[in-house]
N, C-alpha and C. Protein backbone atom coordinates (compact mmCIF):
# COMPACT_ATOMS: atom_id res chain seq x y z
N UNK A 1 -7.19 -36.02 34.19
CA UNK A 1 -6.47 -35.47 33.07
C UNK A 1 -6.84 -33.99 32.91
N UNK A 2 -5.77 -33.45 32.80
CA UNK A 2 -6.61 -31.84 32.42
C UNK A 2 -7.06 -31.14 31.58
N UNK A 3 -7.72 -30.28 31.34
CA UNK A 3 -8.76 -29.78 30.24
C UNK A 3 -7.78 -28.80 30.08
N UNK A 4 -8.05 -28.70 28.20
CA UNK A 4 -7.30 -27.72 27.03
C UNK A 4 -7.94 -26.42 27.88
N UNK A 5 -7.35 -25.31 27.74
CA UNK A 5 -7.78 -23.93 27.98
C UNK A 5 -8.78 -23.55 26.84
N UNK A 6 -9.73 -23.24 26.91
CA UNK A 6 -10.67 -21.94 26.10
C UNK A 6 -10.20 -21.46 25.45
N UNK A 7 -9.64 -21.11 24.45
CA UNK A 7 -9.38 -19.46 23.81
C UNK A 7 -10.64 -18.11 23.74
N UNK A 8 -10.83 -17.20 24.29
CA UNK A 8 -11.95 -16.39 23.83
C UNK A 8 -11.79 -15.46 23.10
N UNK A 9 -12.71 -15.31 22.49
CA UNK A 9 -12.65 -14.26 21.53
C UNK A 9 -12.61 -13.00 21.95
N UNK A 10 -13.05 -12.17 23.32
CA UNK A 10 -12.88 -11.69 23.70
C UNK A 10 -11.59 -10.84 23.89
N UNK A 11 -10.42 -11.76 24.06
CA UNK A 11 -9.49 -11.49 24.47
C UNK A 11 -8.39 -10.94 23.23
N UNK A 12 -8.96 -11.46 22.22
CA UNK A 12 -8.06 -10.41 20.55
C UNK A 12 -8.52 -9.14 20.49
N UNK A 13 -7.47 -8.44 19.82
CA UNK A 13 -7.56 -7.29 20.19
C UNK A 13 -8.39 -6.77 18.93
N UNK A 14 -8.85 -5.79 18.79
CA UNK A 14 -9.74 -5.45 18.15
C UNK A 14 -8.93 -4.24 17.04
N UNK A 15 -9.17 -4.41 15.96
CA UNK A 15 -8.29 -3.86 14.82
C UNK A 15 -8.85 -2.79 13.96
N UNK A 16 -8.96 -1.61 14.22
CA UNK A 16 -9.56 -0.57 13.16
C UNK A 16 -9.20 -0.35 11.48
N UNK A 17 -9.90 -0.88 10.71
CA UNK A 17 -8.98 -1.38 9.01
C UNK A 17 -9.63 0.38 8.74
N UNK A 18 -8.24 1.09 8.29
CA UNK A 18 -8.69 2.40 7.00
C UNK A 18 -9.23 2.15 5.87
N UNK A 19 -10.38 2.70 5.36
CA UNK A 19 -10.95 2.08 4.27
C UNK A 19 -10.64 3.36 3.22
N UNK A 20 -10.23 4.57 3.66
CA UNK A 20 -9.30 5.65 3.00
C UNK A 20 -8.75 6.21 3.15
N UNK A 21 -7.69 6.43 2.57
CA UNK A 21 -6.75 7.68 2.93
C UNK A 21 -6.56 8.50 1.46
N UNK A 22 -6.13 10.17 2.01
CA UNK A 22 -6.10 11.00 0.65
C UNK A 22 -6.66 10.89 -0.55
N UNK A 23 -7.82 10.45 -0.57
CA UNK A 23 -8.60 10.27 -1.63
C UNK A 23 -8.53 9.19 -2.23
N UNK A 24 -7.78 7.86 -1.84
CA UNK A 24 -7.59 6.64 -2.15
C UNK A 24 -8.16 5.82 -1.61
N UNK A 25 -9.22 4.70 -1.77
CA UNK A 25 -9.97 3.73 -1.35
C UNK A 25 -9.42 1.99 -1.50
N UNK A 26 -9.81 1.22 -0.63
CA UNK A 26 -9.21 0.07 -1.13
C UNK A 26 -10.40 -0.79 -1.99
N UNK A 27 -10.00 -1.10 -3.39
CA UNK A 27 -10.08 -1.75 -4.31
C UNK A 27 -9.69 -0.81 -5.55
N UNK A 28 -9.22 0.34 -5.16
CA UNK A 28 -9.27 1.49 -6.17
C UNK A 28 -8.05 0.49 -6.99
N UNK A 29 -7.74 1.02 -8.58
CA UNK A 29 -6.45 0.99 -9.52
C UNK A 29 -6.01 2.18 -9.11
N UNK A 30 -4.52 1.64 -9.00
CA UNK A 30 -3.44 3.06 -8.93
C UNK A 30 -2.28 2.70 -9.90
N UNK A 31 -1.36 3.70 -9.98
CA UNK A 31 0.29 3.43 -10.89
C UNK A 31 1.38 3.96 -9.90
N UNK A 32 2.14 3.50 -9.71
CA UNK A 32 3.24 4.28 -9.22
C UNK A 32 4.50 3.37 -9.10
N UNK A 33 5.55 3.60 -9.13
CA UNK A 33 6.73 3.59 -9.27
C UNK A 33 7.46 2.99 -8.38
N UNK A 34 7.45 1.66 -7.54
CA UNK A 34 8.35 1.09 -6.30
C UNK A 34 9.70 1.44 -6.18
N UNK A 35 10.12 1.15 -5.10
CA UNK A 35 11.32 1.30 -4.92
C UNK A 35 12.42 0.28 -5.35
N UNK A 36 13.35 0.64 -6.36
CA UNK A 36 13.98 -0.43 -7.01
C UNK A 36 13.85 -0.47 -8.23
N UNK A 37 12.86 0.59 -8.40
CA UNK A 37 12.19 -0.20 -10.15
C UNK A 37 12.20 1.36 -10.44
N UNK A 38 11.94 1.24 -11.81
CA UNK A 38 11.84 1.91 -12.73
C UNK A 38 11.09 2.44 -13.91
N UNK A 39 10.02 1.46 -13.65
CA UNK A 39 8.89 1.41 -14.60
C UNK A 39 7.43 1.21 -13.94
N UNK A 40 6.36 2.26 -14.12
CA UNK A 40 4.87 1.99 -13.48
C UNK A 40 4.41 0.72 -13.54
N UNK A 41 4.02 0.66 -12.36
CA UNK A 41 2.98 -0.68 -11.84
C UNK A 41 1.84 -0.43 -11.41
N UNK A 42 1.03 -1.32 -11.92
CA UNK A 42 -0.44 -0.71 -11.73
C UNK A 42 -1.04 -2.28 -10.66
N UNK A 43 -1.34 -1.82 -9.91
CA UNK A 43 -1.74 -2.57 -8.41
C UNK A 43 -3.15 -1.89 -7.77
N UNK A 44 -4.17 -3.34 -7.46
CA UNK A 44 -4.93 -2.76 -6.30
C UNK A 44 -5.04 -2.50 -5.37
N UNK A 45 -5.55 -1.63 -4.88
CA UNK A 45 -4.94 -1.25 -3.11
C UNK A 45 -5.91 -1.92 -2.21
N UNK A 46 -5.10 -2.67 -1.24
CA UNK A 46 -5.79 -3.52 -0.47
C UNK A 46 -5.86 -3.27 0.93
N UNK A 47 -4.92 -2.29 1.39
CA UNK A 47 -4.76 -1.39 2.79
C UNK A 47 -3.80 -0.72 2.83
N UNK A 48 -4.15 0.18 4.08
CA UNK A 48 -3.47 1.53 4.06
C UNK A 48 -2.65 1.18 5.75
N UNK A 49 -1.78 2.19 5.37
CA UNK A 49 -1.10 2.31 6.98
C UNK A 49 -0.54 3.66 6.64
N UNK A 50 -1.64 4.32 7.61
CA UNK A 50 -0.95 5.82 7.51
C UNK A 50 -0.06 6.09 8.85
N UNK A 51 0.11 5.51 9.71
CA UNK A 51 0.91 5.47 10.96
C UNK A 51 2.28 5.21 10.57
N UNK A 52 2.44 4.99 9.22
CA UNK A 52 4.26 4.21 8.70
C UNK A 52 5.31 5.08 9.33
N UNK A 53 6.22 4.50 9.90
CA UNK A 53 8.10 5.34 10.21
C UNK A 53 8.15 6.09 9.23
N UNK A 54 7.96 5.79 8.03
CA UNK A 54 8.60 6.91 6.67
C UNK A 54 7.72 7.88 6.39
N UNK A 55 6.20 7.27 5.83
CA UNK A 55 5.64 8.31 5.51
C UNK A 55 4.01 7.24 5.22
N UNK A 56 2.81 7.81 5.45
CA UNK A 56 1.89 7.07 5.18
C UNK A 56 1.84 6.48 3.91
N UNK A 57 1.55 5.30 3.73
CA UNK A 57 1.62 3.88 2.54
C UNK A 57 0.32 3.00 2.28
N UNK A 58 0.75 2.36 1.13
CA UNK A 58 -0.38 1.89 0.54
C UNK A 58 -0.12 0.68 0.19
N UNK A 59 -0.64 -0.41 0.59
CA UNK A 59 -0.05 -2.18 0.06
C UNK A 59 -1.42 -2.26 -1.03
N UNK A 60 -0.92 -2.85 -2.00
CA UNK A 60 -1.70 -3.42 -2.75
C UNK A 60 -1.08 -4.50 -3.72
N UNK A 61 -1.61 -5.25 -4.45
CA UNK A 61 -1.32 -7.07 -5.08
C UNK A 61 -1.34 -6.01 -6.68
N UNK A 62 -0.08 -6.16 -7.20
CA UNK A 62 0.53 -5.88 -8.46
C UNK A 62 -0.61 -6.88 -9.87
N UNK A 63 -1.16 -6.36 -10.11
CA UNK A 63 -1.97 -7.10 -11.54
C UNK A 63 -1.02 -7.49 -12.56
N UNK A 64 0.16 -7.00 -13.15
CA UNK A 64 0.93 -8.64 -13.64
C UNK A 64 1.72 -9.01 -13.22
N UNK A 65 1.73 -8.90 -11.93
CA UNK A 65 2.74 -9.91 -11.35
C UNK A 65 1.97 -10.74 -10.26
N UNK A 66 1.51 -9.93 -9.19
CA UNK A 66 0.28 -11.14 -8.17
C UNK A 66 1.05 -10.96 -6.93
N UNK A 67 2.18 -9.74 -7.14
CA UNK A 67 2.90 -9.36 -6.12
C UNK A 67 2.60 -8.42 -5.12
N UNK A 68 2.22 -8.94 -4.01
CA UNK A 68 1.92 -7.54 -2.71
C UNK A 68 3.53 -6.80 -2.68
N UNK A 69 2.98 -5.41 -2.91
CA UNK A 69 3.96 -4.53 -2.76
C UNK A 69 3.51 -3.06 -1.97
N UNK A 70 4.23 -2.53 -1.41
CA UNK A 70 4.05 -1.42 -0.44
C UNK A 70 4.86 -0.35 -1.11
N UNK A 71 4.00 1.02 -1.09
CA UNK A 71 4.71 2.01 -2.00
C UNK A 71 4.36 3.20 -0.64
N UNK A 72 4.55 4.47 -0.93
CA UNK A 72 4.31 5.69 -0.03
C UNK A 72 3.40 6.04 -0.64
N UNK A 73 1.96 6.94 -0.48
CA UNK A 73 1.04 7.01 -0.88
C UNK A 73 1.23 8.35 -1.77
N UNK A 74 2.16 9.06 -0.93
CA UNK A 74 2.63 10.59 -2.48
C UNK A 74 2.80 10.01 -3.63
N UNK A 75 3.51 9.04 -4.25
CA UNK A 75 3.76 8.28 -5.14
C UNK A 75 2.70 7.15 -6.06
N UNK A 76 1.20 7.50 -5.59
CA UNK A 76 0.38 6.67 -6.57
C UNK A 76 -0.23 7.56 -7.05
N UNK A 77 -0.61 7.39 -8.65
CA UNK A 77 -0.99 8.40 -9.36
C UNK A 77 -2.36 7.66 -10.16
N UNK A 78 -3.14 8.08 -10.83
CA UNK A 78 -4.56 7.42 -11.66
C UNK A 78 -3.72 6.75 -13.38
N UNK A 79 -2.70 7.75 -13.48
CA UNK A 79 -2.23 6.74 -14.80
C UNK A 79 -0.88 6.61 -15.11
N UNK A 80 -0.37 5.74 -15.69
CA UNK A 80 1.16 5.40 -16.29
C UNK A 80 1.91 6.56 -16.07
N UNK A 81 1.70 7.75 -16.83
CA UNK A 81 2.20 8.76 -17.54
C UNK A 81 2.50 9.80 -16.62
N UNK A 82 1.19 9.70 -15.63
CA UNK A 82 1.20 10.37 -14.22
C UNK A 82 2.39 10.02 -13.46
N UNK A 83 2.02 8.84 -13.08
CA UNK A 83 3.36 7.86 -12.41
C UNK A 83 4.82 8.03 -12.63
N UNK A 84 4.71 7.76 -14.19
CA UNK A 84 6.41 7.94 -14.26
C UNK A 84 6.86 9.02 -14.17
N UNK A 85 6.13 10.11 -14.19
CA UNK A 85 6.42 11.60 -14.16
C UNK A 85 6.91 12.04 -12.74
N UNK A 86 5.92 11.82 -11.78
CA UNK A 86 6.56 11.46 -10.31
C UNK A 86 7.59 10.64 -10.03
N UNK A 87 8.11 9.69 -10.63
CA UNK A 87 9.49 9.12 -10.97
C UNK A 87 10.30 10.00 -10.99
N UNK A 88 9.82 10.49 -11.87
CA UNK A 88 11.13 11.27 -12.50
C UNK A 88 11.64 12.66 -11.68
N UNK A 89 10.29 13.17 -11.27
CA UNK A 89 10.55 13.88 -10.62
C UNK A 89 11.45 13.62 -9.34
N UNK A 90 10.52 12.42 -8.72
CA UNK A 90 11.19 12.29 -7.27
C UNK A 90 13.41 11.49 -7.08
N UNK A 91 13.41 11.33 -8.25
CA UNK A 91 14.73 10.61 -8.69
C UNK A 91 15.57 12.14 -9.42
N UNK A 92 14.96 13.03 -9.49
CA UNK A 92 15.82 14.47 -9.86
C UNK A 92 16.19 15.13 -8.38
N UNK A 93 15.04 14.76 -7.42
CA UNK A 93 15.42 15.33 -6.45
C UNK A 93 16.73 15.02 -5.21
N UNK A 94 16.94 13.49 -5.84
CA UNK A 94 17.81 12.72 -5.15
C UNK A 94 19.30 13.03 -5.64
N UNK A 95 19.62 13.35 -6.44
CA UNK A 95 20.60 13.70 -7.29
C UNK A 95 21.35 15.26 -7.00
């Protein structure tokens, strides 16, 4: 009968995690503004991908909702007020 193959560990590839980008750390609080929405969300940041097609980003799990969401990292700010302001700004420029 023949024997299951091994898997080794060896053979996964080995994964470099960013633990910062632009002055942002993961477990930090941030606010910023998703796409779609209209109102600040305040989320912890849980990883970075600065390699993104669009522009380097930030995933983090939304505190009232429990939602992983991915924003662009120009777009997280330290408070509400900060946030929606960059809203506003970045939605004048589209116009």
């Amino acid at each position: 009968m023949p024997k299951k193959k091994k898997k080794t560990i060896e053979n996964k590839k080995a994964v470099d995690i960013v633990q910062s980008l632009d002055g942002w750390n993961i477990g930090d609080m941030a606010w910023a503004v998703a796409m779609g929405d209209t109102k600040p969300m305040q989320f912890e940041i849980t990883s970075f991908h600065p390699n993104d097609a669009t522009a380097p980003a930030v995933t983090g799990t939304c505190i009232s909702t429990g939602k992983s969401r991915t924003v662009a990292i120009d777009w997280c700010e330290d408070t509400r007020p900060m946030a929606k302001k960059n809203f506003e700004k970045r939605r004048s420029k589209k116009c």
